[in-house]
PDB file of N, CA and C in Angstrom:
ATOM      1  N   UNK A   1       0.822  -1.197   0.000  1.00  0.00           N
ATOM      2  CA  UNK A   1       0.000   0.000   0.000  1.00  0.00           C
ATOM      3  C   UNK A   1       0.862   1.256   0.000  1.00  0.00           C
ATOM      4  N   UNK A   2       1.823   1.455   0.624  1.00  0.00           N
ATOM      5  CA  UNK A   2       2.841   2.397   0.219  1.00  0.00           C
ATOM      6  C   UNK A   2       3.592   2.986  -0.233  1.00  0.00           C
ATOM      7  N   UNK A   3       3.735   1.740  -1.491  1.00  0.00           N
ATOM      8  CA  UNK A   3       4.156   2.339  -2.840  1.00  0.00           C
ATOM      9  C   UNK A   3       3.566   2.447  -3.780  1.00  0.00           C
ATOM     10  N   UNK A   4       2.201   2.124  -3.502  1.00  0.00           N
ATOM     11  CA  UNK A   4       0.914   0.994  -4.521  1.00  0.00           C
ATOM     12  C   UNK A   4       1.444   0.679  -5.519  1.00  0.00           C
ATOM     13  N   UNK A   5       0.474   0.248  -6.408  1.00  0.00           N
ATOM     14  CA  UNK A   5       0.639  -0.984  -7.305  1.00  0.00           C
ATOM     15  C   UNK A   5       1.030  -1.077  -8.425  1.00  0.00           C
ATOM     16  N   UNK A   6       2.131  -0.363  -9.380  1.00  0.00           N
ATOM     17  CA  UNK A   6       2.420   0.132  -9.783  1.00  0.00           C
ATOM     18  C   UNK A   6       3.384  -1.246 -10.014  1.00  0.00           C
ATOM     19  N   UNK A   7       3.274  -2.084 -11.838  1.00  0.00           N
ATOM     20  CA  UNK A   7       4.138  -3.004 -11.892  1.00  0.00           C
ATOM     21  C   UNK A   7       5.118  -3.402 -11.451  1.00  0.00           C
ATOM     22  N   UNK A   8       5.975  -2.614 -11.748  1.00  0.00           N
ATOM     23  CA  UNK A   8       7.483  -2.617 -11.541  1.00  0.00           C
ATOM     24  C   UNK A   8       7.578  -2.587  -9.891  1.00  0.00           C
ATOM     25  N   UNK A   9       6.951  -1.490  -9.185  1.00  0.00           N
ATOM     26  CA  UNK A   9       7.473  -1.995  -8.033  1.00  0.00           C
ATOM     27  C   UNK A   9       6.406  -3.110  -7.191  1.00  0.00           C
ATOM     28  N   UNK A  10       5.671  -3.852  -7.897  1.00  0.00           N
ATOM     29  CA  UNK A  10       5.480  -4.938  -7.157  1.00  0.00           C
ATOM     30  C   UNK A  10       6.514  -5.906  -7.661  1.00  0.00           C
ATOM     31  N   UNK A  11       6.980  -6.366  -8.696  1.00  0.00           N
ATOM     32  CA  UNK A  11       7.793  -7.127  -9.019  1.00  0.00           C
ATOM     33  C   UNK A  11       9.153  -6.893  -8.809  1.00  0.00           C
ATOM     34  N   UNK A  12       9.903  -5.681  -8.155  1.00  0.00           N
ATOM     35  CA  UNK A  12      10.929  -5.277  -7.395  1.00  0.00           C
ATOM     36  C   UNK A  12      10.766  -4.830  -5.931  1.00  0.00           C
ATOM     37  N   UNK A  13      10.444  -5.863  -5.699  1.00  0.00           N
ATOM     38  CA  UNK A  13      10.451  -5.793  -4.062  1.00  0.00           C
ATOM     39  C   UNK A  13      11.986  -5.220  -3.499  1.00  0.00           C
ATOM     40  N   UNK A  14      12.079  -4.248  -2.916  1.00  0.00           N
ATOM     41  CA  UNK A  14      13.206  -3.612  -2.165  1.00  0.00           C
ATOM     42  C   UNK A  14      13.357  -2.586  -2.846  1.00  0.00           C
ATOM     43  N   UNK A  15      13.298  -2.493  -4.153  1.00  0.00           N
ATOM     44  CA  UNK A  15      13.306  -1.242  -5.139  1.00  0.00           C
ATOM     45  C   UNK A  15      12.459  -0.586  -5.069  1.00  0.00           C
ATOM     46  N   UNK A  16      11.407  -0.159  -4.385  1.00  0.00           N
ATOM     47  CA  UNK A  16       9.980   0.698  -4.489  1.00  0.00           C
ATOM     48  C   UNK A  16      10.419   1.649  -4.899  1.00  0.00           C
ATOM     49  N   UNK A  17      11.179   2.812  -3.876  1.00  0.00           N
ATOM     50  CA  UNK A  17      11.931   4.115  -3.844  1.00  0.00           C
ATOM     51  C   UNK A  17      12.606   4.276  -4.711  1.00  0.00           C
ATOM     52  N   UNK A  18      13.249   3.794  -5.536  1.00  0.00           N
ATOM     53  CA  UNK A  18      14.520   3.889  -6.347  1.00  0.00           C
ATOM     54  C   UNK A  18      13.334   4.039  -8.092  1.00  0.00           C
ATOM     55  N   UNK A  19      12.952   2.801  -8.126  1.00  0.00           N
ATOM     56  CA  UNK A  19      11.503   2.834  -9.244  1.00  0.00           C
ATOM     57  C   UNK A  19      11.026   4.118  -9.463  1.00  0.00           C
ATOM     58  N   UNK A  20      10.153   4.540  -7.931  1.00  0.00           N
ATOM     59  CA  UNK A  20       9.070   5.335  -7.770  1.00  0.00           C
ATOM     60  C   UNK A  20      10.097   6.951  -8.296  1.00  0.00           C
ATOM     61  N   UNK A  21      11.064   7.261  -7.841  1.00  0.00           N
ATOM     62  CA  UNK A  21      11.979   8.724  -8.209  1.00  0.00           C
ATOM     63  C   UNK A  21      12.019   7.964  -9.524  1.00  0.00           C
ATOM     64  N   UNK A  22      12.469   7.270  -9.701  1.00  0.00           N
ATOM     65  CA  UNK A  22      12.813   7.326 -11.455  1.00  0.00           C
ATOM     66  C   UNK A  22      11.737   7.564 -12.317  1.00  0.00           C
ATOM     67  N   UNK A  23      10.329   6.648 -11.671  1.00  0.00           N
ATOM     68  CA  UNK A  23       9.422   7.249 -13.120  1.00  0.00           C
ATOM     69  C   UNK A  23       8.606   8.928 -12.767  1.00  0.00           C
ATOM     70  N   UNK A  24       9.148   9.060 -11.284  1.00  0.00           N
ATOM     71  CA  UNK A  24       8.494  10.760 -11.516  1.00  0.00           C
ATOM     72  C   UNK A  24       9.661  11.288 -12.202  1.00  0.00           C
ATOM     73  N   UNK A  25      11.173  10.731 -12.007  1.00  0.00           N
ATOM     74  CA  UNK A  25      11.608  12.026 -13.197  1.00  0.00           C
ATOM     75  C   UNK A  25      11.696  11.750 -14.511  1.00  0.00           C
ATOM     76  N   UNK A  26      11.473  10.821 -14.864  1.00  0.00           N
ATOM     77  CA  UNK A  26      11.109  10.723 -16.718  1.00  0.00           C
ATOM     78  C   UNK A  26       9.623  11.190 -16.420  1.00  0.00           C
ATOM     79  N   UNK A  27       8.765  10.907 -16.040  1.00  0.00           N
ATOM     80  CA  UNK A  27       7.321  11.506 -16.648  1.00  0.00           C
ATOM     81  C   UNK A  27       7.661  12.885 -16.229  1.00  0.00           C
ATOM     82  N   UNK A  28       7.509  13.139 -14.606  1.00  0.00           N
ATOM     83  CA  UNK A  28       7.039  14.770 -14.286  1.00  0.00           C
ATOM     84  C   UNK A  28       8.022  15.800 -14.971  1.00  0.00           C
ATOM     85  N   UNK A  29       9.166  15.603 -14.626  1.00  0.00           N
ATOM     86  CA  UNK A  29      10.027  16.386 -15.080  1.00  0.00           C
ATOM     87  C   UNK A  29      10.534  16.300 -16.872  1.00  0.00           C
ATOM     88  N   UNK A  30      10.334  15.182 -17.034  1.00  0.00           N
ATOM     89  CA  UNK A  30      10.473  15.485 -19.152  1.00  0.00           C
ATOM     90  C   UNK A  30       9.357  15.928 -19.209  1.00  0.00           C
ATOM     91  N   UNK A  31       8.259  15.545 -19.279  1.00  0.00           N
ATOM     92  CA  UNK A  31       6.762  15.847 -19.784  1.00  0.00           C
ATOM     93  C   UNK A  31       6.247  17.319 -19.390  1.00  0.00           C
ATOM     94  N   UNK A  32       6.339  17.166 -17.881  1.00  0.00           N
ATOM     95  CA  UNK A  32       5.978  18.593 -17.271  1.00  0.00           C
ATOM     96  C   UNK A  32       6.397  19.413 -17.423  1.00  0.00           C
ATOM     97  N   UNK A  33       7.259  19.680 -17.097  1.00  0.00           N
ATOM     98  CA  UNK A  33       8.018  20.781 -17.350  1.00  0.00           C
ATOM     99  C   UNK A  33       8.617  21.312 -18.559  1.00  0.00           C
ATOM    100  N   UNK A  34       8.965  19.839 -19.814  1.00  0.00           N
ATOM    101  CA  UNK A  34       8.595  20.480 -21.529  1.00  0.00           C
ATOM    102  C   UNK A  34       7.568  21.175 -21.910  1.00  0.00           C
ATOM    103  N   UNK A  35       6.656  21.115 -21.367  1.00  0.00           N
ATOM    104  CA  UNK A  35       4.935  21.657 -22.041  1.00  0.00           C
ATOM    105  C   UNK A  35       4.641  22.890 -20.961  1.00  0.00           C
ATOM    106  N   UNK A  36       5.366  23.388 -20.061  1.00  0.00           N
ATOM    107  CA  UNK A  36       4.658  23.897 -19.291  1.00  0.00           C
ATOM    108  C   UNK A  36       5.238  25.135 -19.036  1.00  0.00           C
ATOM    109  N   UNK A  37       5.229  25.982 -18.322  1.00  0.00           N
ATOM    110  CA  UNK A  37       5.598  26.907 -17.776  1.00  0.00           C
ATOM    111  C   UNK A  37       5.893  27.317 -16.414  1.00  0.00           C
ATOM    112  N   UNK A  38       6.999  25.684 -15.865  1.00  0.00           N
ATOM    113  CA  UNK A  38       7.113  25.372 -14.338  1.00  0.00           C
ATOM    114  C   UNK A  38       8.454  26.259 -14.432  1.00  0.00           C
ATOM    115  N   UNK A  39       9.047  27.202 -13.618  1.00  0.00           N
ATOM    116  CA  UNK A  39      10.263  27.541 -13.506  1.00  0.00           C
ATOM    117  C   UNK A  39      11.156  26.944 -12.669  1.00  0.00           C
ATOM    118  N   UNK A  40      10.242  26.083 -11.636  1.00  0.00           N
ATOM    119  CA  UNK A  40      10.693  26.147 -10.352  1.00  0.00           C
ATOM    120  C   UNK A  40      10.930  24.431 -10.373  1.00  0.00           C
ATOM    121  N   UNK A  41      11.426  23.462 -10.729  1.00  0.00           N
ATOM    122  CA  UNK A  41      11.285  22.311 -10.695  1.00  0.00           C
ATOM    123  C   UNK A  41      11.181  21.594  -9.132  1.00  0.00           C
ATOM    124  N   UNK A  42      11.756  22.100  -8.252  1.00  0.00           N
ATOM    125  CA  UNK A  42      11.345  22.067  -6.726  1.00  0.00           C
ATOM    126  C   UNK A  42      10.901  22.091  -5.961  1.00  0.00           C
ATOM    127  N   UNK A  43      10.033  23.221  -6.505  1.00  0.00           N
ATOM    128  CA  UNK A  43       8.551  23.557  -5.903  1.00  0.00           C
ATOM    129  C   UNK A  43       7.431  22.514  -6.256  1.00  0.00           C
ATOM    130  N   UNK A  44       7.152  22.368  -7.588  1.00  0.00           N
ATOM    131  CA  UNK A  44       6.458  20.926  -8.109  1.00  0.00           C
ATOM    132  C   UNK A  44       6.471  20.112  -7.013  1.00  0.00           C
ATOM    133  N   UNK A  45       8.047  19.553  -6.923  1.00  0.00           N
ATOM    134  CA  UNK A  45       8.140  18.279  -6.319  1.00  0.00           C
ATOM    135  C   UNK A  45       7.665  18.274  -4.766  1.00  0.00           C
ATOM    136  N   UNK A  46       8.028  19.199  -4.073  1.00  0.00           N
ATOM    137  CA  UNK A  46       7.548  19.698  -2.482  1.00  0.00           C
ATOM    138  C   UNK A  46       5.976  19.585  -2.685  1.00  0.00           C
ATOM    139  N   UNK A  47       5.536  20.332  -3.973  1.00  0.00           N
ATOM    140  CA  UNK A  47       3.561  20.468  -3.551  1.00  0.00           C
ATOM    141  C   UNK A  47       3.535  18.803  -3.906  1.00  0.00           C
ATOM    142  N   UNK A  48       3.690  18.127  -4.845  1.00  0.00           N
ATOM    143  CA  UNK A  48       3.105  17.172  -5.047  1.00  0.00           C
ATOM    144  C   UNK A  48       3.469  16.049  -4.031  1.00  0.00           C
ATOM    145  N   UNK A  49       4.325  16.252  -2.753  1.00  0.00           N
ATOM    146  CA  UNK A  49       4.631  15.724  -1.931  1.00  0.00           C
ATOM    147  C   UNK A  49       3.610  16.068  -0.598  1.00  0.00           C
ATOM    148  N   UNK A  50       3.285  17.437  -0.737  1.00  0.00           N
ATOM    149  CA  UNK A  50       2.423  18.087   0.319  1.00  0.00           C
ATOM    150  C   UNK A  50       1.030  17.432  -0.199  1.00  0.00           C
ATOM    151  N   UNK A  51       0.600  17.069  -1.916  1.00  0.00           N
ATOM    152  CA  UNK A  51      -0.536  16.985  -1.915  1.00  0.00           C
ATOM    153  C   UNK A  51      -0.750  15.153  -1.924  1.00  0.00           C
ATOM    154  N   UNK A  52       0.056  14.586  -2.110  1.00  0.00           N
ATOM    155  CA  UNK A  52       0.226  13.129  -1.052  1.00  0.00           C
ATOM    156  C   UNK A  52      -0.012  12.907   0.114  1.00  0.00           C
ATOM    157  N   UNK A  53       0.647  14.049   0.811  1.00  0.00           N
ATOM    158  CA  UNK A  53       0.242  14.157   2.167  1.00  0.00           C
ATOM    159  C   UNK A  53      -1.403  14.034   2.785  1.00  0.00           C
ATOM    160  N   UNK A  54      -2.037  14.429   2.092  1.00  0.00           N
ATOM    161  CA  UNK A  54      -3.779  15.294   2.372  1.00  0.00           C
ATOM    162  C   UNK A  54      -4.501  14.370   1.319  1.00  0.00           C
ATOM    163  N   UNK A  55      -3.890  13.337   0.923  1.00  0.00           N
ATOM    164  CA  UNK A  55      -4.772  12.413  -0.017  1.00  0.00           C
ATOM    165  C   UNK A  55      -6.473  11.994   0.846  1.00  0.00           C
ATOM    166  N   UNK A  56      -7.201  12.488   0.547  1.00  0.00           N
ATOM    167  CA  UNK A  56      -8.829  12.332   1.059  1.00  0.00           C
ATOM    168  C   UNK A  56      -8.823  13.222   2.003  1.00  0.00           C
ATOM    169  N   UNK A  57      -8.327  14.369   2.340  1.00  0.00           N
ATOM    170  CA  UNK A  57      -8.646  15.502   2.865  1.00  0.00           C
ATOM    171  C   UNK A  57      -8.978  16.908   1.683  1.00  0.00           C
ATOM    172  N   UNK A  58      -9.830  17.610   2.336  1.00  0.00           N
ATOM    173  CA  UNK A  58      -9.632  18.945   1.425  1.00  0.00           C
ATOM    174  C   UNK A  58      -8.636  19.457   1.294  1.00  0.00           C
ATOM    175  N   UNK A  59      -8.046  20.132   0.016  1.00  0.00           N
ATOM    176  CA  UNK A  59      -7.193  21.262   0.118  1.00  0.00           C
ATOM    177  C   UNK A  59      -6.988  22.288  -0.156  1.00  0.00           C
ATOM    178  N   UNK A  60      -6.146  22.830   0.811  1.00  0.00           N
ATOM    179  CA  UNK A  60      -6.320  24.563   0.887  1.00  0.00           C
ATOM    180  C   UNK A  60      -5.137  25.190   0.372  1.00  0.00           C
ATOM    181  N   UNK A  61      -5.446  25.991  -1.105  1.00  0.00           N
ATOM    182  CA  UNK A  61      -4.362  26.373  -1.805  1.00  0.00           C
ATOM    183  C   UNK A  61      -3.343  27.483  -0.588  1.00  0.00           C
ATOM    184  N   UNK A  62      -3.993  27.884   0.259  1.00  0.00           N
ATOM    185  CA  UNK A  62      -3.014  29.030   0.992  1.00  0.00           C
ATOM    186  C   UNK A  62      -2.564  28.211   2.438  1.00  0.00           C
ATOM    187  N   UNK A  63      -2.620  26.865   2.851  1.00  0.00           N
ATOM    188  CA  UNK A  63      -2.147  25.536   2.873  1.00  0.00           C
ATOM    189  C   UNK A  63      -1.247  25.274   3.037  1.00  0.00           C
ATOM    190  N   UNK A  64      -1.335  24.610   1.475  1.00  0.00           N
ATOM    191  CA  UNK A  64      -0.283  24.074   0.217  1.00  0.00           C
ATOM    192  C   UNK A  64       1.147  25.686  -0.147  1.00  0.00           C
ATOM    193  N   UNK A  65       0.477  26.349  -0.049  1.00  0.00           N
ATOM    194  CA  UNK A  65       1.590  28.136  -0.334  1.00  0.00           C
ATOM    195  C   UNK A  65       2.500  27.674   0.707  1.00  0.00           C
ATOM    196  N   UNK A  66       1.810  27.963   2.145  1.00  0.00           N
ATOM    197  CA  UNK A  66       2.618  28.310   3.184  1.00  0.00           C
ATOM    198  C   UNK A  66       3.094  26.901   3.402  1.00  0.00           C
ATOM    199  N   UNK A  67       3.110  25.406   3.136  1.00  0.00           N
ATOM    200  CA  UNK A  67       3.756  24.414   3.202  1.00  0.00           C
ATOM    201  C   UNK A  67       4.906  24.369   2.293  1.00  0.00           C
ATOM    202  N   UNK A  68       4.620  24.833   0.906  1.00  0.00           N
ATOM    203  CA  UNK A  68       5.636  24.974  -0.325  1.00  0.00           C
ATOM    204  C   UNK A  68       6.682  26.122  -0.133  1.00  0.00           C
ATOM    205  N   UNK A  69       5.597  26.977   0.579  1.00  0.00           N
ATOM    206  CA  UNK A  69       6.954  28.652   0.625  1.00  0.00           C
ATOM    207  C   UNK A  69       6.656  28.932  -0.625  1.00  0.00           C
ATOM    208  N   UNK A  70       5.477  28.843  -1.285  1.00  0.00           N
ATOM    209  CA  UNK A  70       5.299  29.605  -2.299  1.00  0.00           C
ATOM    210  C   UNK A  70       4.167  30.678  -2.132  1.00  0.00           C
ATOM    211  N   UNK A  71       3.535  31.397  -2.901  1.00  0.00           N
ATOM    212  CA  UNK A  71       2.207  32.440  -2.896  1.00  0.00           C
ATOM    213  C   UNK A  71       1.114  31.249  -3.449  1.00  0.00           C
ATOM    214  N   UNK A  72       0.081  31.589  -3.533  1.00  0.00           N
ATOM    215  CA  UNK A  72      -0.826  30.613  -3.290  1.00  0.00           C
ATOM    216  C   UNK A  72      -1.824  30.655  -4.883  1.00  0.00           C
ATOM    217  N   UNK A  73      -0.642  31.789  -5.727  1.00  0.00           N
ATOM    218  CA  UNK A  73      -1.378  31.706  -7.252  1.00  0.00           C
ATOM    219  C   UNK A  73      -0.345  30.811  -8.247  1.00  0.00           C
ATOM    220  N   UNK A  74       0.737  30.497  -7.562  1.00  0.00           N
ATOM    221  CA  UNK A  74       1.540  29.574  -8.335  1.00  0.00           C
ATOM    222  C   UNK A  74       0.896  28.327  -8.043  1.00  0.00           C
ATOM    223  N   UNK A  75       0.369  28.108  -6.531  1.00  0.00           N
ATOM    224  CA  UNK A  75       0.107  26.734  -6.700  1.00  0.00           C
ATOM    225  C   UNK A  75      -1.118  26.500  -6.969  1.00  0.00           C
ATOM    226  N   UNK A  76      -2.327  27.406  -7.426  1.00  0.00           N
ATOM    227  CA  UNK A  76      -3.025  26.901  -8.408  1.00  0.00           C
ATOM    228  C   UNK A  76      -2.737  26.660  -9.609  1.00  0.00           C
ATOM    229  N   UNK A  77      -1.756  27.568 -10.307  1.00  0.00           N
ATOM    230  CA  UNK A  77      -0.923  27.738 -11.581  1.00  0.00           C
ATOM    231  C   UNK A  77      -0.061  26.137 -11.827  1.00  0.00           C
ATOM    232  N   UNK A  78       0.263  25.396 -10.412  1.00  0.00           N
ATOM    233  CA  UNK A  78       1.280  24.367 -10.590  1.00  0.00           C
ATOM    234  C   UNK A  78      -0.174  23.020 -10.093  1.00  0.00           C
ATOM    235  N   UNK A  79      -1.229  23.130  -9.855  1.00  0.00           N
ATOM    236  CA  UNK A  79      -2.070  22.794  -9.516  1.00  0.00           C
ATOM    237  C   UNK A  79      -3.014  22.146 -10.827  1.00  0.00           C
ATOM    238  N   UNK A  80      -3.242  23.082 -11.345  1.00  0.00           N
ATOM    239  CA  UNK A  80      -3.818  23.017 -12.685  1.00  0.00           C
ATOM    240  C   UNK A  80      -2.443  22.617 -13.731  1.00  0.00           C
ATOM    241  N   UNK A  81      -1.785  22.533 -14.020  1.00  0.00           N
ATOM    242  CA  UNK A  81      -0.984  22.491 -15.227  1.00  0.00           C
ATOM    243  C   UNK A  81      -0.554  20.517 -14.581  1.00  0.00           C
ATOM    244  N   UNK A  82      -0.474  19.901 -13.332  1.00  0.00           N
ATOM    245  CA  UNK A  82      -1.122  18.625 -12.407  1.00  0.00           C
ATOM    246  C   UNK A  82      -1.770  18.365 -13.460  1.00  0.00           C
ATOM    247  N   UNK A  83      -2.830  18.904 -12.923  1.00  0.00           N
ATOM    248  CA  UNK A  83      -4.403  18.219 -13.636  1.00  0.00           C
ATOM    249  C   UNK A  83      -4.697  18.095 -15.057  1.00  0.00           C
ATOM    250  N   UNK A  84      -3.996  18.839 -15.740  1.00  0.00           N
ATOM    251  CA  UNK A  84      -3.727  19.197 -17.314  1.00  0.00           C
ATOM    252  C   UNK A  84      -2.947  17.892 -17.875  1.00  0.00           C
ATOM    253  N   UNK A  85      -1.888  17.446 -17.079  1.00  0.00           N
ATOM    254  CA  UNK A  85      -1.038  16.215 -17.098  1.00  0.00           C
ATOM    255  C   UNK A  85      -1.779  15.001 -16.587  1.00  0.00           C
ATOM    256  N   UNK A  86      -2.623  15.316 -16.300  1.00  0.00           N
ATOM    257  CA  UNK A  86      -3.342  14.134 -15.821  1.00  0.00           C
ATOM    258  C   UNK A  86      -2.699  12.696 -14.792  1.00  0.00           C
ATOM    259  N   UNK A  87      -1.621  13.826 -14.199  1.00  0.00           N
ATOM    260  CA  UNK A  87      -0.878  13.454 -12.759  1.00  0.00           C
ATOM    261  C   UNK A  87      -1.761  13.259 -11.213  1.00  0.00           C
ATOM    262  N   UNK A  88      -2.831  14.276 -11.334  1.00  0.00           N
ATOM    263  CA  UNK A  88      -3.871  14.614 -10.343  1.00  0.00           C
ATOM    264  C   UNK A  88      -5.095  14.918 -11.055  1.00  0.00           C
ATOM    265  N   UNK A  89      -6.233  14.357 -10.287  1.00  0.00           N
ATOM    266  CA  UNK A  89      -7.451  15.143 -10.794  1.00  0.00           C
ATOM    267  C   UNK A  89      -8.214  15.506  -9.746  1.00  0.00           C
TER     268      UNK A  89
END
């Protein structure tokens, strides 16, 4: 359940972590950040870590700001361009 189910790391048991960074940086970071208008590649990774965090809770973009250390119109801006990628919905 903590890495869920995600081929590769059921069939690499001990590798979850190592898997799981590798396919966020070929997808999020080639994909995302080619098409997008992320400056901040860091910030991404912190919200989408903060928004793991709150999985079946509401969330509150001014929240997510003051958790990221960002203003709270980037992370709708990094929020939506998520959902556009069809990373989050």
């Amino acid at each position: 359940m903590l890495y869920g189910f995600y081929p590769d790391v059921l069939n690499n048991p001990g590798e979850e972590q190592i898997i799981l960074k590798n396919l966020v940086n070929s997808y999020l970071y080639r994909d995302i950040l080619a098409h997008s208008d992320i400056r901040k590649p860091e910030v991404l990774d912190k919200l989408v870590q903060a928004l793991a965090l709150q999985l079946g809770s509401e969330v509150s973009y001014n929240e997510l700001a003051q958790t990221v250390n960002v203003d709270k119109n980037t992370i709708s801006k990094y929020i939506d361009i998520l959902q556009k990628g069809y990373i989050m919905i």
